[in-house]
C-alpha atoms as a PDB file:
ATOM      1  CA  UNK A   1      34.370 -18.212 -69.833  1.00  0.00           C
ATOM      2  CA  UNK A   2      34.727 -14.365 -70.495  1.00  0.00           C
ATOM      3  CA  UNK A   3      33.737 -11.891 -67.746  1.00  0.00           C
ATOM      4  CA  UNK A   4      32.086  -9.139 -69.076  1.00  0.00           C
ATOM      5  CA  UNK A   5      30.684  -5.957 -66.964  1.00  0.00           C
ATOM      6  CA  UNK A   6      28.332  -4.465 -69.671  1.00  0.00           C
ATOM      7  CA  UNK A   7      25.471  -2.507 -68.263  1.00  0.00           C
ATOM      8  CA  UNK A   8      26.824  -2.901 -64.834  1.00  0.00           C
ATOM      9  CA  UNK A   9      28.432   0.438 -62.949  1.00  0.00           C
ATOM     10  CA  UNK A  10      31.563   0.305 -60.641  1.00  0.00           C
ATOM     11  CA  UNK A  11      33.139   2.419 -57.646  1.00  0.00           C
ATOM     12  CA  UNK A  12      36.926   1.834 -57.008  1.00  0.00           C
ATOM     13  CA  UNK A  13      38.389   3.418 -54.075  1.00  0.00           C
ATOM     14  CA  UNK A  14      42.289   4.605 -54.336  1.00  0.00           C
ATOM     15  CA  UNK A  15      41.678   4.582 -58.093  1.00  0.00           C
ATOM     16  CA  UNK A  16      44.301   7.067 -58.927  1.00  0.00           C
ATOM     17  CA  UNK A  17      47.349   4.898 -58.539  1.00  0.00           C
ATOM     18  CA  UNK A  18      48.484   1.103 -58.593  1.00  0.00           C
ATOM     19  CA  UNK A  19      45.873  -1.802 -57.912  1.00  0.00           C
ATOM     20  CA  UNK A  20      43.005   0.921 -57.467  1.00  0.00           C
ATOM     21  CA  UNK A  21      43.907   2.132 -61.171  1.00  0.00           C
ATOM     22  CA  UNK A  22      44.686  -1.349 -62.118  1.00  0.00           C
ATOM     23  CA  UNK A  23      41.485  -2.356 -61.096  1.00  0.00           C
ATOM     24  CA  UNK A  24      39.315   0.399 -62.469  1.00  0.00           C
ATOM     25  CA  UNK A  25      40.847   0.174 -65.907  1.00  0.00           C
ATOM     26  CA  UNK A  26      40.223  -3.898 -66.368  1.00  0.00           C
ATOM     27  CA  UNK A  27      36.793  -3.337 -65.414  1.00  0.00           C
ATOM     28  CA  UNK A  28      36.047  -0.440 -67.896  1.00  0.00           C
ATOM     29  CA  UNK A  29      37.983  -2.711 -70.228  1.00  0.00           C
ATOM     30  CA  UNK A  30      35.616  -5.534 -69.489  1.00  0.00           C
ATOM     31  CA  UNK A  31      32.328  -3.317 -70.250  1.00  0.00           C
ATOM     32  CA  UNK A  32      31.674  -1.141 -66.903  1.00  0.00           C
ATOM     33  CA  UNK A  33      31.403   2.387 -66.499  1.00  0.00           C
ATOM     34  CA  UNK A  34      33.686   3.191 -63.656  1.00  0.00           C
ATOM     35  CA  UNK A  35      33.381   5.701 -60.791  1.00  0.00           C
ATOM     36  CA  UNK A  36      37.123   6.625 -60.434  1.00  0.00           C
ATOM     37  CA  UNK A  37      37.689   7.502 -57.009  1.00  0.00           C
ATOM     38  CA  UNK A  38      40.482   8.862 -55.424  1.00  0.00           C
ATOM     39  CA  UNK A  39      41.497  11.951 -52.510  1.00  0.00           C
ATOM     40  CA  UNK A  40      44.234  12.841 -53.813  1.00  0.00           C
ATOM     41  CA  UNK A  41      46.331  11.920 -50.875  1.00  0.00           C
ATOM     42  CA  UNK A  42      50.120  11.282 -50.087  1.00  0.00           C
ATOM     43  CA  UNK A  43      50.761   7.680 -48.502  1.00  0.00           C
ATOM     44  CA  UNK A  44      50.189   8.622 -45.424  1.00  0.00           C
ATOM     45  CA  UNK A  45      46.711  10.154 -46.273  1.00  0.00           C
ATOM     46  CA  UNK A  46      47.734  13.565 -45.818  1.00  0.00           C
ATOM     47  CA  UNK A  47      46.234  15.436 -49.165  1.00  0.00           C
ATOM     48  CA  UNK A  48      45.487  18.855 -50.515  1.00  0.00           C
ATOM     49  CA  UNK A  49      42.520  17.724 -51.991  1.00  0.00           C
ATOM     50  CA  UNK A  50      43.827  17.437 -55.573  1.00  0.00           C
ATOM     51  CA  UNK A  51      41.284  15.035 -58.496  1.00  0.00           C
ATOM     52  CA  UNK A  52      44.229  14.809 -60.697  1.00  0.00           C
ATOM     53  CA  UNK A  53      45.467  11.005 -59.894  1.00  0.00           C
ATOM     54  CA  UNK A  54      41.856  10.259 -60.709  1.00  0.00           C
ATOM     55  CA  UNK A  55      40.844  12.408 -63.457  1.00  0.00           C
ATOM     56  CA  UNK A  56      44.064  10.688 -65.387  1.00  0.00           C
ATOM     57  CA  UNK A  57      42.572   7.425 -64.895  1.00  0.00           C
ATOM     58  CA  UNK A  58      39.221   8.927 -65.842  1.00  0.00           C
ATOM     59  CA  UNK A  59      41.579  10.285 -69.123  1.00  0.00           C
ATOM     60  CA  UNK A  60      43.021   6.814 -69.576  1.00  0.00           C
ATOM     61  CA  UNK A  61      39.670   5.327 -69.785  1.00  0.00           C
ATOM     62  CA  UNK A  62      38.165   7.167 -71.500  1.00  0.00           C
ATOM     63  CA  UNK A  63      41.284   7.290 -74.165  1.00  0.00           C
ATOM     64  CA  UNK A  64      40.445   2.906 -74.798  1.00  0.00           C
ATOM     65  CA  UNK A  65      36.694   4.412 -75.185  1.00  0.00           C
ATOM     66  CA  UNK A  66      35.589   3.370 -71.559  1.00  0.00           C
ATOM     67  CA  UNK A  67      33.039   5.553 -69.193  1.00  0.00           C
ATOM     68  CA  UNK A  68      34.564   6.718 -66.130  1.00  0.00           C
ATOM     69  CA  UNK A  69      33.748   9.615 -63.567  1.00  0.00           C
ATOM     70  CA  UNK A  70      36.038  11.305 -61.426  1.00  0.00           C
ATOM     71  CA  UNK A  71      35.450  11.307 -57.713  1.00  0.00           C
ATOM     72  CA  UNK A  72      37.399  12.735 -54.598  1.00  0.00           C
ATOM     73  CA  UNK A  73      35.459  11.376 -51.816  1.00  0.00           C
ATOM     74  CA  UNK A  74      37.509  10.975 -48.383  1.00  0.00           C
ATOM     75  CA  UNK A  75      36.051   7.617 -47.618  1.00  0.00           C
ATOM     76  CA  UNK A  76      36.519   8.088 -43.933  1.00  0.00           C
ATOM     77  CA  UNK A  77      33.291  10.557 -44.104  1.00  0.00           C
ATOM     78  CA  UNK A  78      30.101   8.767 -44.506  1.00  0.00           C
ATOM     79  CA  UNK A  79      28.584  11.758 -46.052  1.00  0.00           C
ATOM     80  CA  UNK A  80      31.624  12.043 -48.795  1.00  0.00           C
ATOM     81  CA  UNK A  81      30.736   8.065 -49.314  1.00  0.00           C
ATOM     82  CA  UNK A  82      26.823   8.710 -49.797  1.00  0.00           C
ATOM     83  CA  UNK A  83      27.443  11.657 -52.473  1.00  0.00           C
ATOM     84  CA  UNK A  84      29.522   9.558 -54.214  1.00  0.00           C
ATOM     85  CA  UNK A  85      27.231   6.964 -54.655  1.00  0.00           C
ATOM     86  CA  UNK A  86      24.676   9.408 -55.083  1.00  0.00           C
ATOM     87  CA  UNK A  87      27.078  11.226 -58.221  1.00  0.00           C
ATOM     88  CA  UNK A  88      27.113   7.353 -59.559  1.00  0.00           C
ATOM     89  CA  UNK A  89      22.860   6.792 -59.372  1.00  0.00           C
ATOM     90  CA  UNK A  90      22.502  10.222 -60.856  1.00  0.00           C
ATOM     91  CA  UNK A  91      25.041   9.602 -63.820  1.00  0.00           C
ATOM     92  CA  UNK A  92      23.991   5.985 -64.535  1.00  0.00           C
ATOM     93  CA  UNK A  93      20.793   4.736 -62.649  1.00  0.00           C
ATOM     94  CA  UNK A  94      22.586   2.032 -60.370  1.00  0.00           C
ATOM     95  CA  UNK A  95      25.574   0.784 -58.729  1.00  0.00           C
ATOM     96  CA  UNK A  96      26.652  -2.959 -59.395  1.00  0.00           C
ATOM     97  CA  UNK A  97      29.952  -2.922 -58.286  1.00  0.00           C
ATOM     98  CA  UNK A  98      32.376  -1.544 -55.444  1.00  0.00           C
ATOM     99  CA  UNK A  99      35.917  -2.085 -54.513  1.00  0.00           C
ATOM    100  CA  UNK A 100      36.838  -0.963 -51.522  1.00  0.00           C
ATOM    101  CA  UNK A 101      40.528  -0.271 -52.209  1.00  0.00           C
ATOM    102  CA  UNK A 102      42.018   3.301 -50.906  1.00  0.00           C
ATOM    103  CA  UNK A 103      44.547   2.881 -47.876  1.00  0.00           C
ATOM    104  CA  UNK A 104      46.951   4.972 -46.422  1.00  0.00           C
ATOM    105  CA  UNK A 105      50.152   3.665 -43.982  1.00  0.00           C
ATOM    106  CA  UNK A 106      51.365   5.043 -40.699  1.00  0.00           C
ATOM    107  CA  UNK A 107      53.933   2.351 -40.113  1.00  0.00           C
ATOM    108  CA  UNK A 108      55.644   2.539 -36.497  1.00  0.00           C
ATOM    109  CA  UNK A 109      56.498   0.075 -33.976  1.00  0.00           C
ATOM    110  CA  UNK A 110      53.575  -0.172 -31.454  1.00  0.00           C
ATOM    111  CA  UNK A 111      55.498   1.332 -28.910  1.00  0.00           C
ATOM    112  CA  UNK A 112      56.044   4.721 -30.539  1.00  0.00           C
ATOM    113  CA  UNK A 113      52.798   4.483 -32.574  1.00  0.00           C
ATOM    114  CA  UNK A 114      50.707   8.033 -31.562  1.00  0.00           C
ATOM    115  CA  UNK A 115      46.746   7.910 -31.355  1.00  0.00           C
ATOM    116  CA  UNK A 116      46.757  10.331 -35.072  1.00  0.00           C
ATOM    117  CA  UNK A 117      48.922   6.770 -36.343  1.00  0.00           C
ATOM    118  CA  UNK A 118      46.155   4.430 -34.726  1.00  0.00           C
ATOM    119  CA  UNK A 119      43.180   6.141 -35.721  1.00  0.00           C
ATOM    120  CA  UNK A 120      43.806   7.809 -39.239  1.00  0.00           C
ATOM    121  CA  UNK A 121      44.259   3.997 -40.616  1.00  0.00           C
ATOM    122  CA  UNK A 122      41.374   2.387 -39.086  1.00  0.00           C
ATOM    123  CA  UNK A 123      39.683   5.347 -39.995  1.00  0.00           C
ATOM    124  CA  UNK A 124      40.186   4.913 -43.977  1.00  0.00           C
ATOM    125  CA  UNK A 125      40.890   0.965 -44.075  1.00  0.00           C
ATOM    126  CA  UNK A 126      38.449  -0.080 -41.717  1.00  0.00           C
ATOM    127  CA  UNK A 127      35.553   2.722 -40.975  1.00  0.00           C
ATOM    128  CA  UNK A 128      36.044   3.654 -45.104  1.00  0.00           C
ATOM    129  CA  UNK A 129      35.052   0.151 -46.097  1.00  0.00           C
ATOM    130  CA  UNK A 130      32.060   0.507 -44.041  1.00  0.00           C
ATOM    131  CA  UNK A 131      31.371   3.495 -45.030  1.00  0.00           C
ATOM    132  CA  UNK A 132      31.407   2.853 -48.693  1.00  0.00           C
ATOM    133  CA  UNK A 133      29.551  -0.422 -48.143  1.00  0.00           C
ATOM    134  CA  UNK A 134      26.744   0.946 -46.208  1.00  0.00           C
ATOM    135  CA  UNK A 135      26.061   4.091 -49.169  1.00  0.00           C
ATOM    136  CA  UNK A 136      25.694   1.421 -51.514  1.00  0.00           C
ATOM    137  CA  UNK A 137      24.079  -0.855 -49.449  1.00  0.00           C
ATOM    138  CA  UNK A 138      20.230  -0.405 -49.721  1.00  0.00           C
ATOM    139  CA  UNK A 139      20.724   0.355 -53.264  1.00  0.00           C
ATOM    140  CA  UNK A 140      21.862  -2.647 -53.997  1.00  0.00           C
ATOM    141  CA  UNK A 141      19.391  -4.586 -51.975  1.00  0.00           C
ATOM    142  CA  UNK A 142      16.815  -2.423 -54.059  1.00  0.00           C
ATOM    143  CA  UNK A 143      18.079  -3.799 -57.329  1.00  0.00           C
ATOM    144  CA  UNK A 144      18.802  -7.062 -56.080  1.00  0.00           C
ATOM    145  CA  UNK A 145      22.354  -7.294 -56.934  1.00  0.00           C
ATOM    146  CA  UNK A 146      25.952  -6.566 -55.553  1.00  0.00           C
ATOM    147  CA  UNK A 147      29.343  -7.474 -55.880  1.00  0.00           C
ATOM    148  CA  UNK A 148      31.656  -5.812 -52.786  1.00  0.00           C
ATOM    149  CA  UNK A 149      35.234  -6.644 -52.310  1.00  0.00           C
ATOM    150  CA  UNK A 150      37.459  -5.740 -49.053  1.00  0.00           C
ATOM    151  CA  UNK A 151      40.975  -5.343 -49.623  1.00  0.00           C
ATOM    152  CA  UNK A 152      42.522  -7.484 -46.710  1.00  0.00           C
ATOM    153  CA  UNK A 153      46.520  -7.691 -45.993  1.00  0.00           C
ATOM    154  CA  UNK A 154      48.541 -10.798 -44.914  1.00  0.00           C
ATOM    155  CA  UNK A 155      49.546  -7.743 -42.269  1.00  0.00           C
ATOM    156  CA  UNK A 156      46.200  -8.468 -40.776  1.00  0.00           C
ATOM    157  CA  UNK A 157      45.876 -12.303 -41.401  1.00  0.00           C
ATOM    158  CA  UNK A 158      49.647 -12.920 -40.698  1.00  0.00           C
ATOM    159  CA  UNK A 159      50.660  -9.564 -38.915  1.00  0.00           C
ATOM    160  CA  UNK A 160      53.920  -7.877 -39.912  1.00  0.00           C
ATOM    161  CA  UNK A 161      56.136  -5.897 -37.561  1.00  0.00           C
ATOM    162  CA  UNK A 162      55.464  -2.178 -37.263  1.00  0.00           C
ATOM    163  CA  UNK A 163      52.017  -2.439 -38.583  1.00  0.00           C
ATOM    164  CA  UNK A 164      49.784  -3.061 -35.817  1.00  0.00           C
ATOM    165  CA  UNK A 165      46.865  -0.201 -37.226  1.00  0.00           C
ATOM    166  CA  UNK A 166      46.875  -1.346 -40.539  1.00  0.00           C
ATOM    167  CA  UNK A 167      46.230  -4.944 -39.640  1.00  0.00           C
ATOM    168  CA  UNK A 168      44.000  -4.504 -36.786  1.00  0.00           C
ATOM    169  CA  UNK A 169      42.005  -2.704 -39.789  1.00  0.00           C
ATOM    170  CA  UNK A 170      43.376  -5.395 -42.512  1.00  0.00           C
ATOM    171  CA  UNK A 171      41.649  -7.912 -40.047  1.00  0.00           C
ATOM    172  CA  UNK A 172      38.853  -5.783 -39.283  1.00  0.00           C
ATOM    173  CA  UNK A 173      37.116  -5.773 -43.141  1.00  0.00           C
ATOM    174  CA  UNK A 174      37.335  -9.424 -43.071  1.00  0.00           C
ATOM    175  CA  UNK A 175      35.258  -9.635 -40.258  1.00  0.00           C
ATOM    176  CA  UNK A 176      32.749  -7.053 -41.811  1.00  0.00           C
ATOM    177  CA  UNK A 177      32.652  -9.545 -44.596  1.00  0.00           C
ATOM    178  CA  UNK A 178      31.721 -12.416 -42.461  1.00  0.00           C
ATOM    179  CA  UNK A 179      28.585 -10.534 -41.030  1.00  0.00           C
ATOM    180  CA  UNK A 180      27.887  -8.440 -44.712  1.00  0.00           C
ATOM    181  CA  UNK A 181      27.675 -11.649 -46.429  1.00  0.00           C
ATOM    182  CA  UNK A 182      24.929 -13.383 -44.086  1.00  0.00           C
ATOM    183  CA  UNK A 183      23.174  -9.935 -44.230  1.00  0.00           C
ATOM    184  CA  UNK A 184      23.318  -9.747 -47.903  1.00  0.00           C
ATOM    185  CA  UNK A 185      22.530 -13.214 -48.988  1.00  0.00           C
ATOM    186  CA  UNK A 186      18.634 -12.643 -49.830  1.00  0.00           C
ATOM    187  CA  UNK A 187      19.385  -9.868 -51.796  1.00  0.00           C
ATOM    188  CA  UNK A 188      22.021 -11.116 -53.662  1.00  0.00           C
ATOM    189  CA  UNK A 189      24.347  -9.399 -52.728  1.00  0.00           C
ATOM    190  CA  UNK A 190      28.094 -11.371 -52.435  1.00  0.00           C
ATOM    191  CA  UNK A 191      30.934  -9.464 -49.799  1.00  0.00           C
ATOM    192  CA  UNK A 192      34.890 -11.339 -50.538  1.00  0.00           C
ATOM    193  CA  UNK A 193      37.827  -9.902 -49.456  1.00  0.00           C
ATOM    194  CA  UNK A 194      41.216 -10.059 -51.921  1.00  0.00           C
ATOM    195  CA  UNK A 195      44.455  -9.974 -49.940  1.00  0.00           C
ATOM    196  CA  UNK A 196      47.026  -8.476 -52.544  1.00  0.00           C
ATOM    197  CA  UNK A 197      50.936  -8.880 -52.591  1.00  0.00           C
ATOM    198  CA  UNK A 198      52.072  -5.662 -54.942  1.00  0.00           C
ATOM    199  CA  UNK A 199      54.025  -3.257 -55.748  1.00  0.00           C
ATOM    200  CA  UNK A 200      52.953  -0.405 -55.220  1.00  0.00           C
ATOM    201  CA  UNK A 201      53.608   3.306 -53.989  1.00  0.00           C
ATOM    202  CA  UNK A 202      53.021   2.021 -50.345  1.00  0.00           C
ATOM    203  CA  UNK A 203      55.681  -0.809 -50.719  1.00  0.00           C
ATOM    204  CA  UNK A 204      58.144   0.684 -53.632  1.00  0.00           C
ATOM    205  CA  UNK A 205      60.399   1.743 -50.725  1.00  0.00           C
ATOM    206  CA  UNK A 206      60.844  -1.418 -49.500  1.00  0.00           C
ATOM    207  CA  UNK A 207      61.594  -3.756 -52.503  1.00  0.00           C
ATOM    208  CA  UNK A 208      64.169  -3.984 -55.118  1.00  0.00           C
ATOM    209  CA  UNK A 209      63.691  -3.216 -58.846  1.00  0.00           C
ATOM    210  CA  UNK A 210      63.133  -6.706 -59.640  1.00  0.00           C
ATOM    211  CA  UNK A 211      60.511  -7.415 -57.062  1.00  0.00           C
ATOM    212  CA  UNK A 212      58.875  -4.353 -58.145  1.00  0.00           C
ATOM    213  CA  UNK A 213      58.621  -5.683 -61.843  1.00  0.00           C
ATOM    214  CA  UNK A 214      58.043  -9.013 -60.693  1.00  0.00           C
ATOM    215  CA  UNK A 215      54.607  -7.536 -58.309  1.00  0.00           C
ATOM    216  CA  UNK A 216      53.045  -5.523 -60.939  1.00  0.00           C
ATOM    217  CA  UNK A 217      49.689  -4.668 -59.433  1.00  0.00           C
ATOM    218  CA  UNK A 218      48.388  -5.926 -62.901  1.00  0.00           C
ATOM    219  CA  UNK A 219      49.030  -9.621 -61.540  1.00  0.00           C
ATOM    220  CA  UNK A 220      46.768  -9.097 -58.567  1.00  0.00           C
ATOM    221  CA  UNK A 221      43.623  -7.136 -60.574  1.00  0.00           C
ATOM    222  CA  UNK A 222      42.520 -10.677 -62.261  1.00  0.00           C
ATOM    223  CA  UNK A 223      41.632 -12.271 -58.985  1.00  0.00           C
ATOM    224  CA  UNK A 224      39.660  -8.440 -57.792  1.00  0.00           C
ATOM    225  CA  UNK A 225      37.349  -9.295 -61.158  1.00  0.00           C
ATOM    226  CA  UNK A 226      36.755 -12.407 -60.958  1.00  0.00           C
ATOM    227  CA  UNK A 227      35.872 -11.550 -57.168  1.00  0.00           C
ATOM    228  CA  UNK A 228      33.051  -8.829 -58.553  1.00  0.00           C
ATOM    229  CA  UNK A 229      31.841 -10.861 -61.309  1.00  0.00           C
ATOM    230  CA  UNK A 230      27.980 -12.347 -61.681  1.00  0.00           C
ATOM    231  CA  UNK A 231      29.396 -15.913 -61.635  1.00  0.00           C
ATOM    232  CA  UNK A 232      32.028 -15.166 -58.323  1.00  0.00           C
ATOM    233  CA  UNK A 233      31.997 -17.015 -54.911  1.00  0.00           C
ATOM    234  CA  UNK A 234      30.554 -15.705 -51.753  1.00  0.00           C
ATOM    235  CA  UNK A 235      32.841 -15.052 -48.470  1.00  0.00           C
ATOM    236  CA  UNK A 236      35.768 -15.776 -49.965  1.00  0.00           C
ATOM    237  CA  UNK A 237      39.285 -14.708 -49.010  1.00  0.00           C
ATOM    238  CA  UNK A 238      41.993 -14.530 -52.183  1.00  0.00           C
ATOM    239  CA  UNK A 239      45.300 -14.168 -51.912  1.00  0.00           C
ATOM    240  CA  UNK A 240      46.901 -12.739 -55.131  1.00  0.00           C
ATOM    241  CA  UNK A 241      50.344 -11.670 -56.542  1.00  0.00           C
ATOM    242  CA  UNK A 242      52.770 -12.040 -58.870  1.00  0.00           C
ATOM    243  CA  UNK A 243      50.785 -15.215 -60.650  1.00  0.00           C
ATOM    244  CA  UNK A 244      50.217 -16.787 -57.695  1.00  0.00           C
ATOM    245  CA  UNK A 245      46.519 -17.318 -56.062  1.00  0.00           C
ATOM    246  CA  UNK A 246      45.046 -19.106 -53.363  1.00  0.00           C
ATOM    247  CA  UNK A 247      42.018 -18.833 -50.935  1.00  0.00           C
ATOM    248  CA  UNK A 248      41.909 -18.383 -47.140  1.00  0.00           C
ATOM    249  CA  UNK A 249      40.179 -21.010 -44.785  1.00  0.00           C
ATOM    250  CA  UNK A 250      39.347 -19.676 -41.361  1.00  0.00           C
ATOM    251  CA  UNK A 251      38.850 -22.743 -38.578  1.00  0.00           C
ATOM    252  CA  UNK A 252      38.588 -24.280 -35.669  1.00  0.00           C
ATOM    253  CA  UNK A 253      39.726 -27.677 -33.548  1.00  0.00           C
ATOM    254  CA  UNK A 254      36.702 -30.284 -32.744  1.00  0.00           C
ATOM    255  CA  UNK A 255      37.786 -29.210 -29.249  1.00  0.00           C
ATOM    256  CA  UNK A 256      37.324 -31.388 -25.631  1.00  0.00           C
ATOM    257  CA  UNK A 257      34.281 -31.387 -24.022  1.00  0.00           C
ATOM    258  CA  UNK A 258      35.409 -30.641 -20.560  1.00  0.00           C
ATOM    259  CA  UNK A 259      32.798 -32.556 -17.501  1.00  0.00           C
ATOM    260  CA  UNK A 260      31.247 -30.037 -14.550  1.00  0.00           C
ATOM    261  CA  UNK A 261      33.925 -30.405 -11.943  1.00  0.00           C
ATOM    262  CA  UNK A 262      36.752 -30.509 -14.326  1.00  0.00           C
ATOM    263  CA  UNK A 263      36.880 -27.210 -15.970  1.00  0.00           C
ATOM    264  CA  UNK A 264      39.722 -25.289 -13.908  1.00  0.00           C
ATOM    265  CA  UNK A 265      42.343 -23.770 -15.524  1.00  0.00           C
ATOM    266  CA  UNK A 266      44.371 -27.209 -14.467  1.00  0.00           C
ATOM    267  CA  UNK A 267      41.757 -28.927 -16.691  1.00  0.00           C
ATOM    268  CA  UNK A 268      42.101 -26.686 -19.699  1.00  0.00           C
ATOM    269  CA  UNK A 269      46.022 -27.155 -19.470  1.00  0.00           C
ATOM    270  CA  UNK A 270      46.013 -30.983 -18.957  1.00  0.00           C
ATOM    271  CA  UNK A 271      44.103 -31.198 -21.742  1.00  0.00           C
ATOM    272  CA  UNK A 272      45.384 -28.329 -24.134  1.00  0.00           C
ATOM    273  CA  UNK A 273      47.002 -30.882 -26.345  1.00  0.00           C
ATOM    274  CA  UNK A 274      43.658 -32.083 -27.247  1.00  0.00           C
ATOM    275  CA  UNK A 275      41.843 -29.022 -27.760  1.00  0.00           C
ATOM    276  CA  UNK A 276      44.195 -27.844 -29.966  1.00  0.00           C
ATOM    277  CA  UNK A 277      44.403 -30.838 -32.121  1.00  0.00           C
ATOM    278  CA  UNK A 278      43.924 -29.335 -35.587  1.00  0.00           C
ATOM    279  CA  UNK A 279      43.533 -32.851 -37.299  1.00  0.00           C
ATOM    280  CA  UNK A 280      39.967 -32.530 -38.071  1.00  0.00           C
ATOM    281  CA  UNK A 281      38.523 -28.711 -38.423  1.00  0.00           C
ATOM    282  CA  UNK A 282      35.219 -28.040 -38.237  1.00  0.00           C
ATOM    283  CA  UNK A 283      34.817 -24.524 -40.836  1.00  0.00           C
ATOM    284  CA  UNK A 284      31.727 -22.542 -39.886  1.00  0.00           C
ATOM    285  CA  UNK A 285      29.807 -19.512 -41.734  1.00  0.00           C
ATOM    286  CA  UNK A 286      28.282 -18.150 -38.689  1.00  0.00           C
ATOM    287  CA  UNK A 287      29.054 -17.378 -35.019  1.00  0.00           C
ATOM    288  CA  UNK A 288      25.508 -19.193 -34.621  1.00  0.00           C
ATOM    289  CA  UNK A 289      27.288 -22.168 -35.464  1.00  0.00           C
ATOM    290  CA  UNK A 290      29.854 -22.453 -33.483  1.00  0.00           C
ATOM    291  CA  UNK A 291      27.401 -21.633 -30.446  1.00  0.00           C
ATOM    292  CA  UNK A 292      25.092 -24.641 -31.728  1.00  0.00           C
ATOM    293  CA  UNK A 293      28.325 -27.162 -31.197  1.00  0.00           C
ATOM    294  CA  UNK A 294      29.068 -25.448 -27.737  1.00  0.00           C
ATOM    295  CA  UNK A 295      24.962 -26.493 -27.065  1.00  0.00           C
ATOM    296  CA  UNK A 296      25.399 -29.465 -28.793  1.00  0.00           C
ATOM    297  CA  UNK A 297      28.513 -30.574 -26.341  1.00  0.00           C
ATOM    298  CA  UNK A 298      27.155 -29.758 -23.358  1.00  0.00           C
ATOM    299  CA  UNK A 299      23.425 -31.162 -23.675  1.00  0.00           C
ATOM    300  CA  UNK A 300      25.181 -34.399 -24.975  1.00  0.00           C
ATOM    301  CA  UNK A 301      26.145 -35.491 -21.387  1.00  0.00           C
END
């Protein structure tokens, strides 16, 4: 099978450098004219506003005979986030595609983290993937078609010492998933997050040459299009890097039904053993569901 984008238009986030860049150039490679966006921005998101990282992506596409469009929306503004969508229907007629990719770190032990460290990252990770999904979002219910990917961290799903903002956010767009992809299912329109291990300009201070050529953000950008393509999955978490893939399962223990009279906190820590058995999971798509089995449980008796 060959995944092709032609006729289809993308927005990348963080476009300018590593998987962002990685990502847009694949998919102009692959057929899809590409809105290239980037702020311009040092790692920490401070920025003087410069287009150049993304107008030499836009050059580099555009070079292999791709489309591409420069773009220097701050994703943590809504109103950046609807002109750039707007710049994209105005150029092209639709927008098939978004990546939700820029990030900036603010790394500090919780302790010494400052209120600028807490809320600048949730601010572009978390509030910028919303921000970027809603713009797009009645478009693409109009046209009856989208592909939107989160960029999640094992910082969020694992958690990582001196990186409580970034995977409180990391965390956070998985969740938005969960509820985007109920909201979007009618419409056809499919939410998955990709949970990249790379090397790039937020991690070449921390890794040796070799893991550096070893992470090329190249080996992560195959799972990101198969993740946006017509044929991919829905609500799925991928973990990618360095040739390695695999998927994400979120669940839960069948739990103990605890009797009226014996639901103390004694109760709960007799029994913990049992509600934490993990042998047999129950996986649900929807809050809903897990409240059904809570019903279920207690109407049983």
């Amino acid at each position: 099978m060959t995944i092709e984008f032609n006729g289809q238009v993308a927005i990348v986030t963080g476009a300018g450098n590593g998987l962002g860049k990685s990502h847009a150039l694949e998919l102009a490679k692959r057929g899809a004219k590409v809105v290239v966006n980037d702020f311009g921005g040092a790692r920490d998101g401070g920025s003087d506003g410069s287009l150049s990282p993304a107008e030499a992506t836009v050059a580099e596409i555009k070079a292999a005979g791709g489309e591409a469009i420069a773009n220097g929306a701050n994703v943590a503004s809504f109103e950046d986030c609807e002109k750039m969508v707007a710049q994209a229907v105005e150029k092209w007629g639709r927008v098939d595609i978004l990546i939700n990719n820029a990030g900036i770190l603010r790394d500090r032990s919780y302790g010494k983290m400052t209120t600028s460290d807490w809320d600048s990252v949730i601010a572009v990770h978390l509030t910028g993937s919303g921000n970027c999904a809603r713009a797009v979002w009645n478009q693409m219910k109009e046209q009856s078609y989208g592909r939107i990917l989160m960029t999640t961290s094992t910082s969020g799903i694992y958690g990582n010492f001196g990186q409580a903002n970034y995977g409180a956010a990391k965390m956070g767009v998985v969740g938005l998933m969960n509820t985007l992809c109920i909201e979007g299912a009618k419409n056809n329109i499919q939410i998955n997050c990709l949970s990249p291990t790379a090397a790039t300009r937020m991690t070449e201070d921390i890794m040796t040459p070799e893991m550096l050529e070893a992470l090329k953000p190249e080996y992560v950008t195959p799972a990101a299009i198969f993740l946006v393509s017509k044929d991919a999955p829905n609500h799925t978490v991928m973990f990618a890097g360095a040739g390695t893939f695999t998927t994400l399962e979120i669940h839960e223990s069948k739990g103990k039904f605890l009797k009226e009279g014996h639901r103390s906190a004694d109760d709960v820590a007799e029994n913990f053993a049992a509600i934490n058995d993990m042998s047999d999971p129950d996986v649900f798509l929807s809050g809903t569901e897990h409240v059904v089995k809570v019903i279920d449980n207690a109407t049983k008796t």
